[in-house]
Protein backbone atom coordinates (compact mmCIF):
# COMPACT_ATOMS: atom_id res chain seq x y z
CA UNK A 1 23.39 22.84 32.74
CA UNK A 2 21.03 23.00 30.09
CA UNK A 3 18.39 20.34 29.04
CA UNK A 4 16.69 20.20 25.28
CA UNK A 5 13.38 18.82 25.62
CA UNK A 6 12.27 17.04 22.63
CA UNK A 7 8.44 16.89 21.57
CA UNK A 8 7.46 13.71 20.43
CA UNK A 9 4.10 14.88 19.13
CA UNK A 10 5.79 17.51 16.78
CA UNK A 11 5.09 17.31 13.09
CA UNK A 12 8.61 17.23 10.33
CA UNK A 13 9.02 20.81 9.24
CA UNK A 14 9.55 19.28 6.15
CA UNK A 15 6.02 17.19 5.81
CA UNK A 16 4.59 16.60 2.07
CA UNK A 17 0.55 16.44 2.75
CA UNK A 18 0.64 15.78 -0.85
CA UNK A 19 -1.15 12.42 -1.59
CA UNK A 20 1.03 12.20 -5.27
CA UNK A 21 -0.56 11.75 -8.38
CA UNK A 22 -3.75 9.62 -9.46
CA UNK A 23 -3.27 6.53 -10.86
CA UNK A 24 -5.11 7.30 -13.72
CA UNK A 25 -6.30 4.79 -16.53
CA UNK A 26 -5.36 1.48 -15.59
CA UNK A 27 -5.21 -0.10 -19.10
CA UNK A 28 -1.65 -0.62 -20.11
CA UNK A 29 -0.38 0.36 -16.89
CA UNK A 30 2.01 -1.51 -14.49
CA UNK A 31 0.43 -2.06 -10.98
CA UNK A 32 2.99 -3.41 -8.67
CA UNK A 33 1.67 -5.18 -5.41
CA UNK A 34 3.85 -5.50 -2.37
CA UNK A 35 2.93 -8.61 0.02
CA UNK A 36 4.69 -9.70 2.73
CA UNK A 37 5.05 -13.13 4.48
CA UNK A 38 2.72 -13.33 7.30
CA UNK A 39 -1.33 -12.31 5.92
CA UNK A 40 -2.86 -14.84 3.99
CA UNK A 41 -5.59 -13.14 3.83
CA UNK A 42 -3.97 -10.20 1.61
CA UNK A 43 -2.87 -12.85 -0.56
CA UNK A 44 -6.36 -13.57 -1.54
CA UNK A 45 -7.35 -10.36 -1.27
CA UNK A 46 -4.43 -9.06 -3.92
CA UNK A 47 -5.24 -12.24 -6.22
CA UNK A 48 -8.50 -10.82 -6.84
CA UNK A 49 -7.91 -7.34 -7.39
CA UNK A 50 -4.94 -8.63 -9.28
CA UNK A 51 -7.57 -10.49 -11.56
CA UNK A 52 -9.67 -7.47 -12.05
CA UNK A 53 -6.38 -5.29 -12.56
CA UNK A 54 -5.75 -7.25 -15.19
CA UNK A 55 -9.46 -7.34 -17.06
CA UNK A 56 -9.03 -3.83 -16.54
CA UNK A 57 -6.12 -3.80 -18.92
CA UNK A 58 -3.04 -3.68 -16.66
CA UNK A 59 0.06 -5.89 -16.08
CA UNK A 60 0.76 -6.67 -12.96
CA UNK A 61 3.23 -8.03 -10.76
CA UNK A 62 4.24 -9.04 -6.76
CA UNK A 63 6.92 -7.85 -4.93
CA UNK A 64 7.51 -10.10 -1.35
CA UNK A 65 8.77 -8.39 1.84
CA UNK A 66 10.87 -10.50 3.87
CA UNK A 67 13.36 -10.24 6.17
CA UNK A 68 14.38 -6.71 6.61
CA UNK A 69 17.43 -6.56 8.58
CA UNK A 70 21.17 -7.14 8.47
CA UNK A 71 22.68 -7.96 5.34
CA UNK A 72 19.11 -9.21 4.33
CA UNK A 73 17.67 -6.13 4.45
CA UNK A 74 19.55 -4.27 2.74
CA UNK A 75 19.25 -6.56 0.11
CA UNK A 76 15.59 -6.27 0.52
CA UNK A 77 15.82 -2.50 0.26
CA UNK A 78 17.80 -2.76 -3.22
CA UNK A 79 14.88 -5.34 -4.27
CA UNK A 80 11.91 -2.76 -3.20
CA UNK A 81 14.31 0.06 -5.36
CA UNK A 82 14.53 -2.11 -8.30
CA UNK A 83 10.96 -3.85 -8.74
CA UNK A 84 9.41 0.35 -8.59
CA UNK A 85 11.31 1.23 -11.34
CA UNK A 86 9.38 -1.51 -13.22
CA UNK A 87 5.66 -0.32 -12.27
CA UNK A 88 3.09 2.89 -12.78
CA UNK A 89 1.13 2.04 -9.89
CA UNK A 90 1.68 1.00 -6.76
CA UNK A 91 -0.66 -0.76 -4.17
CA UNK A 92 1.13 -1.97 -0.53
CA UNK A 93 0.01 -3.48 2.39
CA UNK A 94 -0.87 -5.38 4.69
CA UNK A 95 -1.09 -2.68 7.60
CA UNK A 96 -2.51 -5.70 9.85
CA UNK A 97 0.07 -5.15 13.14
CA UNK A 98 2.73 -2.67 14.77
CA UNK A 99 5.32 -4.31 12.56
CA UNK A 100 3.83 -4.87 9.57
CA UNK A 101 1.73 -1.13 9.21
CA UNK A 102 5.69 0.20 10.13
CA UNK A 103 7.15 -1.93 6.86
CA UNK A 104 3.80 -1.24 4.86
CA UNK A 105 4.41 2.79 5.18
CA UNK A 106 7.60 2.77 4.79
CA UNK A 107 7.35 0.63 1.39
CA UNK A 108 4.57 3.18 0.53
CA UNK A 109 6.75 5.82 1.35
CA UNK A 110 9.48 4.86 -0.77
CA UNK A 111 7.44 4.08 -3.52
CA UNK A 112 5.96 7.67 -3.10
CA UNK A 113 9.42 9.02 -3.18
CA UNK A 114 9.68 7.46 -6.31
CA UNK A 115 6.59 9.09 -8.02
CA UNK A 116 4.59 5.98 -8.05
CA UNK A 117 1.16 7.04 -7.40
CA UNK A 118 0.86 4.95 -4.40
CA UNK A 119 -2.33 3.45 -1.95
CA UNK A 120 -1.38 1.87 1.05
CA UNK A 121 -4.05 -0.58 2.55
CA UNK A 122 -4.51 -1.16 6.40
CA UNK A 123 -7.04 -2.88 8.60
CA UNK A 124 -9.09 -0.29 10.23
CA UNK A 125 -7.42 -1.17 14.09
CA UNK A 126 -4.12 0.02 11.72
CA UNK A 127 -5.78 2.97 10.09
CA UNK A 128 -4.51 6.01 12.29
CA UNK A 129 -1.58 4.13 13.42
CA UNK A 130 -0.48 4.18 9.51
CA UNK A 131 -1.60 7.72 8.75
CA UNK A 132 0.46 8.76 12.12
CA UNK A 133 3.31 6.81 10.49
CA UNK A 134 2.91 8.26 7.12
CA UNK A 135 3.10 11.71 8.64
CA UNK A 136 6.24 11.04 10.61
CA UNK A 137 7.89 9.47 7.33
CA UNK A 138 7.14 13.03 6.18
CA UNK A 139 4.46 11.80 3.50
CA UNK A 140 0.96 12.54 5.55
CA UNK A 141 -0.74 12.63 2.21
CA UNK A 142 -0.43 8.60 1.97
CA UNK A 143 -3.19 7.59 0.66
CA UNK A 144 -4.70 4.78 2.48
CA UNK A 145 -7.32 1.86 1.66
CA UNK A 146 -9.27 0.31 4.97
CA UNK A 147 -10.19 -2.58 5.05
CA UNK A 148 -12.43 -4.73 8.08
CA UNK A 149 -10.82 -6.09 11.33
CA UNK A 150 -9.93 -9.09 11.57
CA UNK A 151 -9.92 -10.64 8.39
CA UNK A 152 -6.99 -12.94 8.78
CA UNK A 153 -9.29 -15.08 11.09
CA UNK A 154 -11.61 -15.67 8.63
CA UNK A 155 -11.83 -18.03 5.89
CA UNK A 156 -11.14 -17.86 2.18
CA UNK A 157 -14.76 -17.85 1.43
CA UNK A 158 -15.08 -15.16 3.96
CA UNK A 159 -12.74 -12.97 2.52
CA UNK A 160 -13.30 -13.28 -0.78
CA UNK A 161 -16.39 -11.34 -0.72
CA UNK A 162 -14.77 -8.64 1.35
CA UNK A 163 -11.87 -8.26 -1.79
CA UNK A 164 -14.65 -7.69 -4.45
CA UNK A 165 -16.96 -5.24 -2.22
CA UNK A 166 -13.47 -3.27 -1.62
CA UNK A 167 -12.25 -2.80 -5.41
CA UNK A 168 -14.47 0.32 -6.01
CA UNK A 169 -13.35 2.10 -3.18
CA UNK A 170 -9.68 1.11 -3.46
CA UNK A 171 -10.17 2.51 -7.14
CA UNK A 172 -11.32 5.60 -5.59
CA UNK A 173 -8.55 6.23 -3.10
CA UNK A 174 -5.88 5.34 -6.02
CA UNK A 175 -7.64 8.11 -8.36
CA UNK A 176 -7.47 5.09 -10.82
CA UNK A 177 -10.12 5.12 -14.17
CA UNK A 178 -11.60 2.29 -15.70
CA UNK A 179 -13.25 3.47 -19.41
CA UNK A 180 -16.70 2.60 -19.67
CA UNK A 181 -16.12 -0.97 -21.02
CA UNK A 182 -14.23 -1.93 -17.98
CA UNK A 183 -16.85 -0.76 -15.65
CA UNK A 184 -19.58 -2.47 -17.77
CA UNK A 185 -17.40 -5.82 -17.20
């Protein structure tokens, strides 16, 4: 009798560590935002980066995760297809929870897979937990955007502040450009 031993701390043979292309200039560019039912908190947080997207000269627009299994899901899944065909960049969270930083990589994922240049954002108690899951989608070269933990205990006047000192940094981890105007704003 033989027995096969599987490793569960082996990496896929077939692992891209590349992160995917910059984002680039943002003006006239399509950033697509994927939010998901339970973090209010990343609603306010994407409705001010949203606003600054858009003085920076982009479109953008929201895609909602919901339920993601059964007959549902798949529907969900054709939904996710569709709305990256319609946008240049892509920014997806929340990675807040086991569930949720599962769902928010794999979104990322498939919007990588898609040659969106694509930033996933995560709570820094999610932050390895989503690179580990990036790697074992096959995509370790996610990039990711941290943000504090918690944040969906705090207040909107609390959080607000944290959205605006994040934008430069989440600009950075995108590879995203804003001409000199736009930073002068």
């Amino acid at each position: 009798m033989t027995i096969k031993v599987l490793d569960p701390t082996a990496r896929r043979a077939d692992n891209n560590a590349n992160p995917g292309r910059d984002a680039g200039a943002l003006a006239g560019k399509r950033v697509g935002i994927r939010v998901d039912q339970i973090w209010r908190c990343w609603d306010w947080i994407t409705e001010s980066w949203a606003e600054k997207f858009r003085k920076a000269g982009a479109e953008v627009s929201y895609w909602r995760s919901t339920n993601r299994s059964g007959a549902e899901g798949e529907e969900q899944n054709r939904s996710l297809q569709e709305w990256l065909k319609t946008i240049d960049v892509a920014v997806v969270g929340l990675a807040n929870c086991g569930s949720c930083t599962g769902w928010t990589i794999h979104d990322a994922i498939a919007a990588l897979n898609a040659d969106v240049p694509t930033t996933a954002v995560a709570t820094r108690n999610f932050e390895a937990f989503a690179h580990e899951l990036a790697a074992r989608g096959g995509r370790s070269g996610l990039r990711v955007h941290v943000l504090p933990y918690p944040l969906n205990e705090l207040s909107r006047e609390q959080v607000e502040p944290i959205a605006e000192s994040h934008w430069k940094g989440l600009l950075e981890v995108m590879g995203a450009g804003l001409s000199e105007r736009e930073k002068a704003a």
